[in-house]
Structure formats: C-alpha cells, structure tokens
PDB file of N, CA and C in Angstrom:
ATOM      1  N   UNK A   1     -14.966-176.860 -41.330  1.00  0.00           N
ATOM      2  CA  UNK A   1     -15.263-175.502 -40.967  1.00  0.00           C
ATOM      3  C   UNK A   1     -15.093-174.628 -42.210  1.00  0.00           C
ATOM      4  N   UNK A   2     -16.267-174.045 -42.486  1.00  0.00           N
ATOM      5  CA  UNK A   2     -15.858-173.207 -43.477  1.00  0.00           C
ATOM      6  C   UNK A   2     -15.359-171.567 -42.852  1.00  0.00           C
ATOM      7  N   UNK A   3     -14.535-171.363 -44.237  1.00  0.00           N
ATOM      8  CA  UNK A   3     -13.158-169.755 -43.850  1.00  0.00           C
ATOM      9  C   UNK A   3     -14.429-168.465 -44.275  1.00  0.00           C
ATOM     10  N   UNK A   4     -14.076-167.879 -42.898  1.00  0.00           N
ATOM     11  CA  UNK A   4     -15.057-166.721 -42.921  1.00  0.00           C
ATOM     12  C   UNK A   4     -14.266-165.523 -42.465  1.00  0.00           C
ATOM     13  N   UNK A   5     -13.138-165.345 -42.926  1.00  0.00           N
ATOM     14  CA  UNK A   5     -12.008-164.478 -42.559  1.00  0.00           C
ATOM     15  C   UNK A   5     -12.030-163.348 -43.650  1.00  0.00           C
ATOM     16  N   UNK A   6     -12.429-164.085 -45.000  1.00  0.00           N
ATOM     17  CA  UNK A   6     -12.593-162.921 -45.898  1.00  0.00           C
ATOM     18  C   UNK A   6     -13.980-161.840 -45.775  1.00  0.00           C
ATOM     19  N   UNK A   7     -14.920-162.293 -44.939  1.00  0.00           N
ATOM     20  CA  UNK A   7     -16.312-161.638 -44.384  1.00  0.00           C
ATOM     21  C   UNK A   7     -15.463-160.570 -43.681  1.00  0.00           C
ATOM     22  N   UNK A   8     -16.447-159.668 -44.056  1.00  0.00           N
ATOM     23  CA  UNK A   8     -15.672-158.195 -43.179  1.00  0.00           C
ATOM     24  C   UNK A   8     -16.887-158.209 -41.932  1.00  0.00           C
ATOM     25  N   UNK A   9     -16.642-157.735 -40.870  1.00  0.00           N
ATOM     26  CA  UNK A   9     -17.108-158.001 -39.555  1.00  0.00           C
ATOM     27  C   UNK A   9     -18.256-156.977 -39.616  1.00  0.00           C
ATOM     28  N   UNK A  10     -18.879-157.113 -38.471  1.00  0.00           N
ATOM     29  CA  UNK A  10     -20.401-156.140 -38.870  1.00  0.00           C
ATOM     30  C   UNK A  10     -19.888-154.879 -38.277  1.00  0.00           C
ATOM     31  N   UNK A  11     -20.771-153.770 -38.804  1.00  0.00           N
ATOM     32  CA  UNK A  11     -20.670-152.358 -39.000  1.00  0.00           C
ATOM     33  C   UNK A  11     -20.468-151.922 -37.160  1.00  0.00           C
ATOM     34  N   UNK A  12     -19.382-151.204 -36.727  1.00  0.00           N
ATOM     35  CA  UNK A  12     -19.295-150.549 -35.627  1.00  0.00           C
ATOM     36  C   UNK A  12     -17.501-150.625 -35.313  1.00  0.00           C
ATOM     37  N   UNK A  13     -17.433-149.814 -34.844  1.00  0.00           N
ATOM     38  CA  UNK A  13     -15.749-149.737 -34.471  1.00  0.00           C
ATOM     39  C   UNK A  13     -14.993-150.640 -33.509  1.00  0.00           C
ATOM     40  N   UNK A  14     -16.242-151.026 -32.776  1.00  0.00           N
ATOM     41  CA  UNK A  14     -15.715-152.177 -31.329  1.00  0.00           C
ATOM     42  C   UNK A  14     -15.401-153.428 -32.441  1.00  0.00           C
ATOM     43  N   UNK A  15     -15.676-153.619 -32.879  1.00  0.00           N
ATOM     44  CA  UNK A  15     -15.778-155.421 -33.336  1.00  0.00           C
ATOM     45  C   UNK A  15     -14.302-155.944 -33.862  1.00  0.00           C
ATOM     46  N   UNK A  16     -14.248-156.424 -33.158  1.00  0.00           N
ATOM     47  CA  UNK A  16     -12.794-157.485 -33.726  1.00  0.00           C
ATOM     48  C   UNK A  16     -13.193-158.613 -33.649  1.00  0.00           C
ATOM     49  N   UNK A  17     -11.959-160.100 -34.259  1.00  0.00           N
ATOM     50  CA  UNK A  17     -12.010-161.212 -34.390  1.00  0.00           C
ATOM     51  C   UNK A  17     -11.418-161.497 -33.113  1.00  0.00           C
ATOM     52  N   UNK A  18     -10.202-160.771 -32.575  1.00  0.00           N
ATOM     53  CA  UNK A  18      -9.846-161.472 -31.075  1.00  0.00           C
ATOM     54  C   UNK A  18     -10.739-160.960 -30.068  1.00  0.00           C
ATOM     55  N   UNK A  19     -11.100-162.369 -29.151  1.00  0.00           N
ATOM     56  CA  UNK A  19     -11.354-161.792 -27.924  1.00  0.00           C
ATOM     57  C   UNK A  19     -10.671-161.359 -26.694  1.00  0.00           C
ATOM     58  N   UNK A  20     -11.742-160.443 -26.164  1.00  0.00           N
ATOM     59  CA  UNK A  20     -11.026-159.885 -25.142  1.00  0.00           C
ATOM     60  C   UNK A  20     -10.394-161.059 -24.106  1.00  0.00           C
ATOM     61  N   UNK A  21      -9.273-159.857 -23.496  1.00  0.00           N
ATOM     62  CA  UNK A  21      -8.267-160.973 -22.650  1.00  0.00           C
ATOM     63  C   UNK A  21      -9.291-161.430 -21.518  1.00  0.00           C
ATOM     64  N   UNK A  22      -9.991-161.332 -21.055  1.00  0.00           N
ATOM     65  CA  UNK A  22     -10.866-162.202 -20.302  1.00  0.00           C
ATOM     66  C   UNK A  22     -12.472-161.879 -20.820  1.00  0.00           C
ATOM     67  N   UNK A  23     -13.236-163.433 -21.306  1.00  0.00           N
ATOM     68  CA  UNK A  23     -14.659-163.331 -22.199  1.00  0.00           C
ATOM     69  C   UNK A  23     -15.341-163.227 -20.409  1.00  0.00           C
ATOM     70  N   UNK A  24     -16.705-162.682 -20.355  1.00  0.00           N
ATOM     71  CA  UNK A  24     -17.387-162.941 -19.014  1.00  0.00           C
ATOM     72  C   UNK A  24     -19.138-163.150 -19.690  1.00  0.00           C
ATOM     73  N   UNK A  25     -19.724-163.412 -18.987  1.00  0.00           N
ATOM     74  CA  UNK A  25     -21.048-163.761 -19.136  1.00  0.00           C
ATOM     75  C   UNK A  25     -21.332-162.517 -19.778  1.00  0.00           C
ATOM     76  N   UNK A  26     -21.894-162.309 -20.726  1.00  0.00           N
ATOM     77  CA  UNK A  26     -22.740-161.072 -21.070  1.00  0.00           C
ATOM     78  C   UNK A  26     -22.340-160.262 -21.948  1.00  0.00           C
ATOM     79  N   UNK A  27     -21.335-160.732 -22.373  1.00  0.00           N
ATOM     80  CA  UNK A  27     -20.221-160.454 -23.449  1.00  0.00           C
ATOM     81  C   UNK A  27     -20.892-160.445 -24.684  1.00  0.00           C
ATOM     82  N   UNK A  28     -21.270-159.520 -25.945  1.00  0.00           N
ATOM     83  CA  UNK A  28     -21.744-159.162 -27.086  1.00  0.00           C
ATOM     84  C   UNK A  28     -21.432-159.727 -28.125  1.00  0.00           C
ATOM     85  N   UNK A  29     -21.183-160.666 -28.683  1.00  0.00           N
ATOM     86  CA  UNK A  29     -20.346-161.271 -29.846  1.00  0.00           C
ATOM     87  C   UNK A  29     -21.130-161.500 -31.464  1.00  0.00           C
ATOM     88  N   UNK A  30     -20.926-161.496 -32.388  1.00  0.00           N
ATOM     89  CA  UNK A  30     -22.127-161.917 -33.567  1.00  0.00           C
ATOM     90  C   UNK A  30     -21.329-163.251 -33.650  1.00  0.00           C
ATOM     91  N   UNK A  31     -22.007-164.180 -34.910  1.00  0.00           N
ATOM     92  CA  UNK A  31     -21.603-165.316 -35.260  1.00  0.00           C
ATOM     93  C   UNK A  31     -21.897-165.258 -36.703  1.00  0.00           C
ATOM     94  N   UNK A  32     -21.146-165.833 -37.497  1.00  0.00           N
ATOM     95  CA  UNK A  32     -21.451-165.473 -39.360  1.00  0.00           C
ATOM     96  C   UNK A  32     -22.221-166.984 -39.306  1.00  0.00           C
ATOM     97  N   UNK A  33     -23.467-167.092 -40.070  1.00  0.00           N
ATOM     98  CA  UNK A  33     -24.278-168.034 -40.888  1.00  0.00           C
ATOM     99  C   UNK A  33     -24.409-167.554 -42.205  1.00  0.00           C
ATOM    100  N   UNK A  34     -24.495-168.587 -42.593  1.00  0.00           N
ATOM    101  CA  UNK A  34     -24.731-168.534 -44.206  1.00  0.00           C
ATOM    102  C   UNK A  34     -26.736-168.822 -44.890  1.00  0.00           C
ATOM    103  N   UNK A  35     -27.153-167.609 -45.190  1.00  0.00           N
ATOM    104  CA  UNK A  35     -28.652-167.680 -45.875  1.00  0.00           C
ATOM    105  C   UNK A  35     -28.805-168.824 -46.862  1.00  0.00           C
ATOM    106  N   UNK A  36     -29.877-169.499 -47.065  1.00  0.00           N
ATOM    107  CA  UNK A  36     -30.372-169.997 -47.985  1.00  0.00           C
ATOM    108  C   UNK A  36     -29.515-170.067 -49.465  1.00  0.00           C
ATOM    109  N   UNK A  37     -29.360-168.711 -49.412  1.00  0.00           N
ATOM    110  CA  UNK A  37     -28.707-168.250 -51.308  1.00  0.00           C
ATOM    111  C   UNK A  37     -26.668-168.239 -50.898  1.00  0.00           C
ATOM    112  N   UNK A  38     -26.489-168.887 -50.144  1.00  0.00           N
ATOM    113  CA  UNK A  38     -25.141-168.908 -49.642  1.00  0.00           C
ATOM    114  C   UNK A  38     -24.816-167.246 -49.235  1.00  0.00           C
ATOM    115  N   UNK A  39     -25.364-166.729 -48.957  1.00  0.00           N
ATOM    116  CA  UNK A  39     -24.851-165.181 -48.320  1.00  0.00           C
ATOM    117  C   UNK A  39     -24.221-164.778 -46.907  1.00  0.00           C
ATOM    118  N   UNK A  40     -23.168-164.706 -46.288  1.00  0.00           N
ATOM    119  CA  UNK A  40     -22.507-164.722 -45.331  1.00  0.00           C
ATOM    120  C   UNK A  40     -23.402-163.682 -44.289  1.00  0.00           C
ATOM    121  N   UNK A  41     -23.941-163.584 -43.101  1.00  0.00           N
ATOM    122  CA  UNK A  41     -24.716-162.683 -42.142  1.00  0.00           C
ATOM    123  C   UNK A  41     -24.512-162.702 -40.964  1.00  0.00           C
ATOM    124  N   UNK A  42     -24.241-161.715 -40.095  1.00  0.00           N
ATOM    125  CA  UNK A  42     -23.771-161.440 -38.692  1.00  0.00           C
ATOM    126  C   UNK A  42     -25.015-161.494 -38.286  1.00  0.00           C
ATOM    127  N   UNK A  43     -25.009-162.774 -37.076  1.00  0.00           N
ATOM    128  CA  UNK A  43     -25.835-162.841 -35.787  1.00  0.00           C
ATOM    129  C   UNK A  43     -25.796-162.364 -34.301  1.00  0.00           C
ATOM    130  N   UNK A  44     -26.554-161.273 -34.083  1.00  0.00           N
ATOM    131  CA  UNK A  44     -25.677-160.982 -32.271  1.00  0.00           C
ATOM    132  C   UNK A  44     -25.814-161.954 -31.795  1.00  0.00           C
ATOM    133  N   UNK A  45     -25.553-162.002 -30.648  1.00  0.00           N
ATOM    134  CA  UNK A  45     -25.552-163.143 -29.781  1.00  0.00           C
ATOM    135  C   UNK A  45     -25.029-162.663 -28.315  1.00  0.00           C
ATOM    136  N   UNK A  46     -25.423-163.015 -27.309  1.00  0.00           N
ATOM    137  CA  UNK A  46     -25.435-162.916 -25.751  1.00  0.00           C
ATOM    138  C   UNK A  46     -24.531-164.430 -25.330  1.00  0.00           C
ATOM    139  N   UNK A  47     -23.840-163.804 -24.819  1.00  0.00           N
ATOM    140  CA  UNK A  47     -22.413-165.260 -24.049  1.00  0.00           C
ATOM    141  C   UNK A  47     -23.269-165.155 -22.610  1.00  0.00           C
ATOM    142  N   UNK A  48     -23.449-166.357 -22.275  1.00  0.00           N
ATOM    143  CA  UNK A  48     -24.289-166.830 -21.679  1.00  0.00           C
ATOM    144  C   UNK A  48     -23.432-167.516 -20.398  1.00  0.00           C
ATOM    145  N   UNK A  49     -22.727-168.067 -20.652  1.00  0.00           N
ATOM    146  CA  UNK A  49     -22.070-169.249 -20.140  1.00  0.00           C
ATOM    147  C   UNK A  49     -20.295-169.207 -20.692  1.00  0.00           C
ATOM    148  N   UNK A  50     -19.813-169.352 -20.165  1.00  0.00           N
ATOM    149  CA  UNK A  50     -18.048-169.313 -19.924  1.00  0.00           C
ATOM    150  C   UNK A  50     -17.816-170.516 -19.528  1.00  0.00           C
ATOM    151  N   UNK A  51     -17.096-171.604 -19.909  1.00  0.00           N
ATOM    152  CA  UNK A  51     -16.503-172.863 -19.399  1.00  0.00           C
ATOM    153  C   UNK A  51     -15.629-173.808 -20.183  1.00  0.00           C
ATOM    154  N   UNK A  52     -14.316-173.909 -19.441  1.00  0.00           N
ATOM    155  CA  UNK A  52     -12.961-174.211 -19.704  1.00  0.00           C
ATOM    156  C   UNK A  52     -13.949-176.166 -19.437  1.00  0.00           C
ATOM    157  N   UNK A  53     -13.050-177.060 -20.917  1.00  0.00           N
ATOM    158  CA  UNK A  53     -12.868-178.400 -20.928  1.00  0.00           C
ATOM    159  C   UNK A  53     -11.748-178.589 -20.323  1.00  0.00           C
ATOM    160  N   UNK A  54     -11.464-179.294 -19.920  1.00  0.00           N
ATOM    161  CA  UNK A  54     -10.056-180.100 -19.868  1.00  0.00           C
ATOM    162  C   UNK A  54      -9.896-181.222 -20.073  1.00  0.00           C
ATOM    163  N   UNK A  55      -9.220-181.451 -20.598  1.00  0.00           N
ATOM    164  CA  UNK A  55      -9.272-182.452 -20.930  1.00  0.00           C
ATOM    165  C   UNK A  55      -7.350-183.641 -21.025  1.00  0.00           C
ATOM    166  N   UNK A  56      -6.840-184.436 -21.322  1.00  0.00           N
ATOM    167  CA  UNK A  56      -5.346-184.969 -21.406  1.00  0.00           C
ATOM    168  C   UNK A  56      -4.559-184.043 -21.667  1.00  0.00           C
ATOM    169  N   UNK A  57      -5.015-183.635 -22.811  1.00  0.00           N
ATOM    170  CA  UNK A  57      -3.554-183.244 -23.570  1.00  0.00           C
ATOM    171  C   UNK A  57      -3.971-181.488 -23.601  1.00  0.00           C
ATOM    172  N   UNK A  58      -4.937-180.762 -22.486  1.00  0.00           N
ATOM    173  CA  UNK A  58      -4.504-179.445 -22.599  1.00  0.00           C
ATOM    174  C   UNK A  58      -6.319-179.176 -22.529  1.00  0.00           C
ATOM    175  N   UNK A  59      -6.602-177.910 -22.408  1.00  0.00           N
ATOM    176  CA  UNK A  59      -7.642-177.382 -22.532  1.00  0.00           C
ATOM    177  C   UNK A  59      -8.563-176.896 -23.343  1.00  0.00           C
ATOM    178  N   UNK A  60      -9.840-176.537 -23.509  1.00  0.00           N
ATOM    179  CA  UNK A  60     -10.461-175.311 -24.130  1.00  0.00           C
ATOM    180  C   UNK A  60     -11.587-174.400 -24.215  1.00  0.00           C
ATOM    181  N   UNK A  61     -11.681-173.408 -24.033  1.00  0.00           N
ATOM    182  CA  UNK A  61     -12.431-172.621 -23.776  1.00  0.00           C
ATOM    183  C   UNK A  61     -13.934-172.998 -24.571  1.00  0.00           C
ATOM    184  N   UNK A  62     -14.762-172.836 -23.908  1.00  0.00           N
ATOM    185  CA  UNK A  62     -16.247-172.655 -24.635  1.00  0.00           C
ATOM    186  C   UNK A  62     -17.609-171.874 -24.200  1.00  0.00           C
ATOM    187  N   UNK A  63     -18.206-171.692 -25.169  1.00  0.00           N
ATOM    188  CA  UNK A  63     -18.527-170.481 -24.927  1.00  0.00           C
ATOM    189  C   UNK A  63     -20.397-170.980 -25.221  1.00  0.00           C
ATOM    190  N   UNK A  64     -21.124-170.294 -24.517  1.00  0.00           N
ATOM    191  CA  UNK A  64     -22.728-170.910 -24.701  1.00  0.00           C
ATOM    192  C   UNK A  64     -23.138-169.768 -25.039  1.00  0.00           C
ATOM    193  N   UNK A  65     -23.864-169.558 -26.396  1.00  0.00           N
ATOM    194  CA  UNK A  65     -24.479-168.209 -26.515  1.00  0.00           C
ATOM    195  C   UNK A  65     -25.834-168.831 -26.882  1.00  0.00           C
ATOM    196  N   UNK A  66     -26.803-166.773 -26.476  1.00  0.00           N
ATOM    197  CA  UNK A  66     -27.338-166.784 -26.755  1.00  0.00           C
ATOM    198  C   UNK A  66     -28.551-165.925 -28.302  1.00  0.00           C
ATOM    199  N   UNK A  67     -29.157-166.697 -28.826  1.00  0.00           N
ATOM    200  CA  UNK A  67     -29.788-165.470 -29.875  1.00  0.00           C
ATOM    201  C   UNK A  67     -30.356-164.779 -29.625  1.00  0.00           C
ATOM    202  N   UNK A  68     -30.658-163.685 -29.086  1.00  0.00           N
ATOM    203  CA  UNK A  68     -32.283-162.909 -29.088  1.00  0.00           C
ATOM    204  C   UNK A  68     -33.464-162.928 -30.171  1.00  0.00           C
ATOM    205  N   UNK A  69     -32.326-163.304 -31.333  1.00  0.00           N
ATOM    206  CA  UNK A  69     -33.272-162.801 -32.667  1.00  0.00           C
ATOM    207  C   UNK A  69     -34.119-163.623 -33.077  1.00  0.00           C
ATOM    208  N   UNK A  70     -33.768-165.069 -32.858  1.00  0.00           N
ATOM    209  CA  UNK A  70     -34.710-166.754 -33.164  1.00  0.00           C
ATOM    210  C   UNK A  70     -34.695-167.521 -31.936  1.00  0.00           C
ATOM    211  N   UNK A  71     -34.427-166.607 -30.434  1.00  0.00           N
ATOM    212  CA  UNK A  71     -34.208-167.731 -29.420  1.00  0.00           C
ATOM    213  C   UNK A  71     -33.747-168.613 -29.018  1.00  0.00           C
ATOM    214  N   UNK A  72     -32.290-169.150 -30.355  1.00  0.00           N
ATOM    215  CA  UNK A  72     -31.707-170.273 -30.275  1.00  0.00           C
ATOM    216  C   UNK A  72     -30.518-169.553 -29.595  1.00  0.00           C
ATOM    217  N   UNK A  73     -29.994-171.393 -28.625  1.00  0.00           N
ATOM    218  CA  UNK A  73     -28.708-170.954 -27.946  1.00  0.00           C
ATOM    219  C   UNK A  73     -27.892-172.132 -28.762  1.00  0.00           C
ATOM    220  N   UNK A  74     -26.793-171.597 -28.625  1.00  0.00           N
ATOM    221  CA  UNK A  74     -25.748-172.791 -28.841  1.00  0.00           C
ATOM    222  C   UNK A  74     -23.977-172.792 -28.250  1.00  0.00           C
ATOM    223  N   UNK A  75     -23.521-173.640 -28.571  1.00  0.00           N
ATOM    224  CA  UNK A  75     -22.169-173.898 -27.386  1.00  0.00           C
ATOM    225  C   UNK A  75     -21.131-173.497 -29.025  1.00  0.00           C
ATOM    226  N   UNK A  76     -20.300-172.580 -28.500  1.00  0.00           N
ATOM    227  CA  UNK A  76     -18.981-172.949 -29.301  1.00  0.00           C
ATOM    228  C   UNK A  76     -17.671-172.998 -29.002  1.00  0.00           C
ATOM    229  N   UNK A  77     -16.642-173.420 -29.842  1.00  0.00           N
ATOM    230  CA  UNK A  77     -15.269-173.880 -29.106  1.00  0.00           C
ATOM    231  C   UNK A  77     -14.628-172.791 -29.329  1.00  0.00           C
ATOM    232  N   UNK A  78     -13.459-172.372 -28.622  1.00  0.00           N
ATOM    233  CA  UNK A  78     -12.603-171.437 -29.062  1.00  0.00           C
ATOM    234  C   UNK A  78     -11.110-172.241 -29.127  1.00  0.00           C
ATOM    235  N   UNK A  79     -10.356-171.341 -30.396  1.00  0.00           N
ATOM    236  CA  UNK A  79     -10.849-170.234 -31.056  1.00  0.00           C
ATOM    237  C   UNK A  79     -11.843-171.085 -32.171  1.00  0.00           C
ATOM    238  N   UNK A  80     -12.730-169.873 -32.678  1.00  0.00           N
ATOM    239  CA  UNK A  80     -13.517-170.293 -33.922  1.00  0.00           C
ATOM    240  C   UNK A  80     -13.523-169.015 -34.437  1.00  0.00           C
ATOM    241  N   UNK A  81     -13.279-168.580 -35.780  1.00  0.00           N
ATOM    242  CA  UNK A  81     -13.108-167.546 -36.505  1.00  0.00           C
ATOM    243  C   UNK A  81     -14.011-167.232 -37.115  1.00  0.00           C
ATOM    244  N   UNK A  82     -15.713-167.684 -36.425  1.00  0.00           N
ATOM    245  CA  UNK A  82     -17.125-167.563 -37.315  1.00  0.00           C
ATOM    246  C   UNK A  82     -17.654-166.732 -36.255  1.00  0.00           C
ATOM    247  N   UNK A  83     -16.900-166.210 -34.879  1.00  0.00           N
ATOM    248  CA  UNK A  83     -17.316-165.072 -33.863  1.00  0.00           C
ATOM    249  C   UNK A  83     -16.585-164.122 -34.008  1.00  0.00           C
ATOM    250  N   UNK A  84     -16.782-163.198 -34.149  1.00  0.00           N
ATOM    251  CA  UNK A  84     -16.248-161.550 -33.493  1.00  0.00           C
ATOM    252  C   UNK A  84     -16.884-160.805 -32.500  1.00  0.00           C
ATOM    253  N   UNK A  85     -15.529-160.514 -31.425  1.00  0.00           N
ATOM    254  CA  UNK A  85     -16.205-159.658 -30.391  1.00  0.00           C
ATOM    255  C   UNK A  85     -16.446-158.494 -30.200  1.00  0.00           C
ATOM    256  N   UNK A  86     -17.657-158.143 -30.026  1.00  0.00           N
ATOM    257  CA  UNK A  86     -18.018-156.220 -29.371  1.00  0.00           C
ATOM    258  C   UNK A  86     -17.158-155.905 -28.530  1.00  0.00           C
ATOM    259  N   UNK A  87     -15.989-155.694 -28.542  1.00  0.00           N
ATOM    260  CA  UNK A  87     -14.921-155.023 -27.356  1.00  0.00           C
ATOM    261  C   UNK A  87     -15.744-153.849 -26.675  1.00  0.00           C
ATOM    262  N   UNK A  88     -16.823-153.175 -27.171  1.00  0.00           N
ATOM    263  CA  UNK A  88     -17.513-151.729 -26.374  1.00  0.00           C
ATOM    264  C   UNK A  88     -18.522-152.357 -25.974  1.00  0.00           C
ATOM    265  N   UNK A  89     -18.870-153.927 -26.059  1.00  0.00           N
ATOM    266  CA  UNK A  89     -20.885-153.936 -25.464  1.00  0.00           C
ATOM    267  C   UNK A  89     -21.077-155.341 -24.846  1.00  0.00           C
ATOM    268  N   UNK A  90     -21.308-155.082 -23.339  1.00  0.00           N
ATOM    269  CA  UNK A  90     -21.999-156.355 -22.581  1.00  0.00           C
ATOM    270  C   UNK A  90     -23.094-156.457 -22.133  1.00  0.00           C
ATOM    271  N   UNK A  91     -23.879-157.001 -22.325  1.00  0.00           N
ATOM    272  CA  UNK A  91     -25.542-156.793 -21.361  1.00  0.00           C
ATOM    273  C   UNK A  91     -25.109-157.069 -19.856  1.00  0.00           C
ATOM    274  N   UNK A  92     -26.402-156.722 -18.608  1.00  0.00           N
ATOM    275  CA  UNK A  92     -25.852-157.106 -17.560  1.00  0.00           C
ATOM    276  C   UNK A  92     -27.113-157.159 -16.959  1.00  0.00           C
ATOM    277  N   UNK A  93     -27.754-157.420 -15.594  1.00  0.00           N
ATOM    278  CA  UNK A  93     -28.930-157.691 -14.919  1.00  0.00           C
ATOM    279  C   UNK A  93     -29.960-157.953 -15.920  1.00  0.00           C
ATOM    280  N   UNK A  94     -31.126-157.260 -16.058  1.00  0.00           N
ATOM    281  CA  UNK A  94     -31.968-158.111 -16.791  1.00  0.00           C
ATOM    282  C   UNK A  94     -31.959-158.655 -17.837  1.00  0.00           C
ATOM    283  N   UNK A  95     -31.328-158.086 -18.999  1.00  0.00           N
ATOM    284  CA  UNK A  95     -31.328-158.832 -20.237  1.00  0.00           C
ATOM    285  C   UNK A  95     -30.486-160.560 -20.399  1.00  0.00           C
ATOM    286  N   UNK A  96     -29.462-160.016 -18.922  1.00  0.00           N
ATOM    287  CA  UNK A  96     -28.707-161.265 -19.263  1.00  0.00           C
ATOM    288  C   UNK A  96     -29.031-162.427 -18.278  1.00  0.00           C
ATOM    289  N   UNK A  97     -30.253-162.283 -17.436  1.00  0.00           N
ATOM    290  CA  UNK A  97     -31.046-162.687 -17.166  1.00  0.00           C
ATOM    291  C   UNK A  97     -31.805-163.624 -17.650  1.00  0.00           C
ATOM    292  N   UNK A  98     -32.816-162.835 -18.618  1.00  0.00           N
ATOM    293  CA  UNK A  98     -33.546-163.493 -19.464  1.00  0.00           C
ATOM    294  C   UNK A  98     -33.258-164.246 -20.576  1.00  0.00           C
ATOM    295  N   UNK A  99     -31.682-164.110 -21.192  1.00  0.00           N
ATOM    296  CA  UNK A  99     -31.236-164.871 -21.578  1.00  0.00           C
ATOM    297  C   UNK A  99     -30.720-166.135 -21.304  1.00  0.00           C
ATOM    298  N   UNK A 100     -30.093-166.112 -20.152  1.00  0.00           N
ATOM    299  CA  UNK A 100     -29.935-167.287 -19.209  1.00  0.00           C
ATOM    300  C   UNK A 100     -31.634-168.299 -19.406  1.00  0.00           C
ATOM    301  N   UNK A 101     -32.502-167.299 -18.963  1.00  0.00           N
ATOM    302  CA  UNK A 101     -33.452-168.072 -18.611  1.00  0.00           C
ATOM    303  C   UNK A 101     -34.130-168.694 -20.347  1.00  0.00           C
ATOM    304  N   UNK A 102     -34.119-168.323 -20.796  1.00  0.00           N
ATOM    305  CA  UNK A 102     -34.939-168.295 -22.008  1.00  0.00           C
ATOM    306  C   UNK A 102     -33.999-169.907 -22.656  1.00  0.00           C
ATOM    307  N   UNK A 103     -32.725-169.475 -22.999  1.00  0.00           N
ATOM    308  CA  UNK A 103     -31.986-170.890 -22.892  1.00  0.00           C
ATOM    309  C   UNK A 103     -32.164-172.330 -22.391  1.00  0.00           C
ATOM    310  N   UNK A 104     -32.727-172.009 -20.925  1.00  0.00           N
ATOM    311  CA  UNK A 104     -32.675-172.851 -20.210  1.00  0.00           C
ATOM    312  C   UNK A 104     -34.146-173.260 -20.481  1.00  0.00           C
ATOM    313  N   UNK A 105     -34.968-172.831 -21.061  1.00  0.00           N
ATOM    314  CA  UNK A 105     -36.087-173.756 -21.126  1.00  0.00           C
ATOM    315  C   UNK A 105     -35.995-174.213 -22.762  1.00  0.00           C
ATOM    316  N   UNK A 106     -34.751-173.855 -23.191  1.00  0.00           N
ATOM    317  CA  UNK A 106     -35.360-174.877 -24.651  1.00  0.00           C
ATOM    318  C   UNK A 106     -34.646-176.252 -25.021  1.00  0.00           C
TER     319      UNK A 106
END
C-alpha cells in the first residue's frame, strides 16, 4: 500500500480521513490514484454498498464504491487511508440509484 497521508485532502471543509461513526449507502467519499506522471488525485466516489466480513479472528468493514467520473466501481477494506470522507455530502433516491444500477451491469 502506498502512504498517502502526506496528500492533503481535496478542497472543502467537510473532508476528513476518519469516517463517520456510522458509513450508509450514499455516503460521498474521494479515493487518491496516482496519474501516469506519478501525481497524487482525488476521485469522488458514491458508497454503494456497506458490508461487514467476518471472518475467525474478528471482522471488517467494506465498502463498494462507486465512480461517476469513468463508471468504474470497486470494493475497499477499511481502514484504508487512500479514502476521505465528505462528513457534509450523501446522494440519496435517484443518483444513488443509478449508481447502484450502473455498477451492477459492469
């Protein structure tokens, strides 16, 4: 895993690295990728999906998002320190809708 702690989080006052005490479907989060030229970049992303592993020795949270921006979804574990959450922004009826759906056909 590469350390993305020294990346300062994207521009707005809501955004932190912890998430809120309970994540729910629709929940606003970016994700840092790295460009071509190694350049660190905040992705929004739509939480799609909420679901606890369990597993022997204890649990863990994971999280299915979605992109709007390239249509890609993907699953991640928590914690992972390559998300920060919008504490001020959730989508809800249609957008998070069509995200659901849009996911589900790729």
């Amino acid at each position: 895993m590469v350390a993305t702690e020294h990346i300062e989080l994207p521009a707005g006052e809501s955004w932190r690295r912890e998430p809120p005490a309970s994540i729910k479907e629709g929940q606003v989060v970016a994700t840092v990728h790295f460009d071509p030229r190694g350049q660190p970049a905040w992705y929004d992303a739509i939480v799609i999906r909420v679901q606890t592993r369990k597993y022997n020795h204890g649990a863990q949270d994971m999280l299915h998002l979605y992109f709007p921006e390239d249509g890609h979804d993907d699953w991640y574990s928590l914690p992972d320190r390559s998300i920060a959450f919008d504490h001020g922004n959730k989508v809800t009826g249609k957008p998070l809708k069509e995200a659901k759906a849009a996911a589900a056909e790729a």
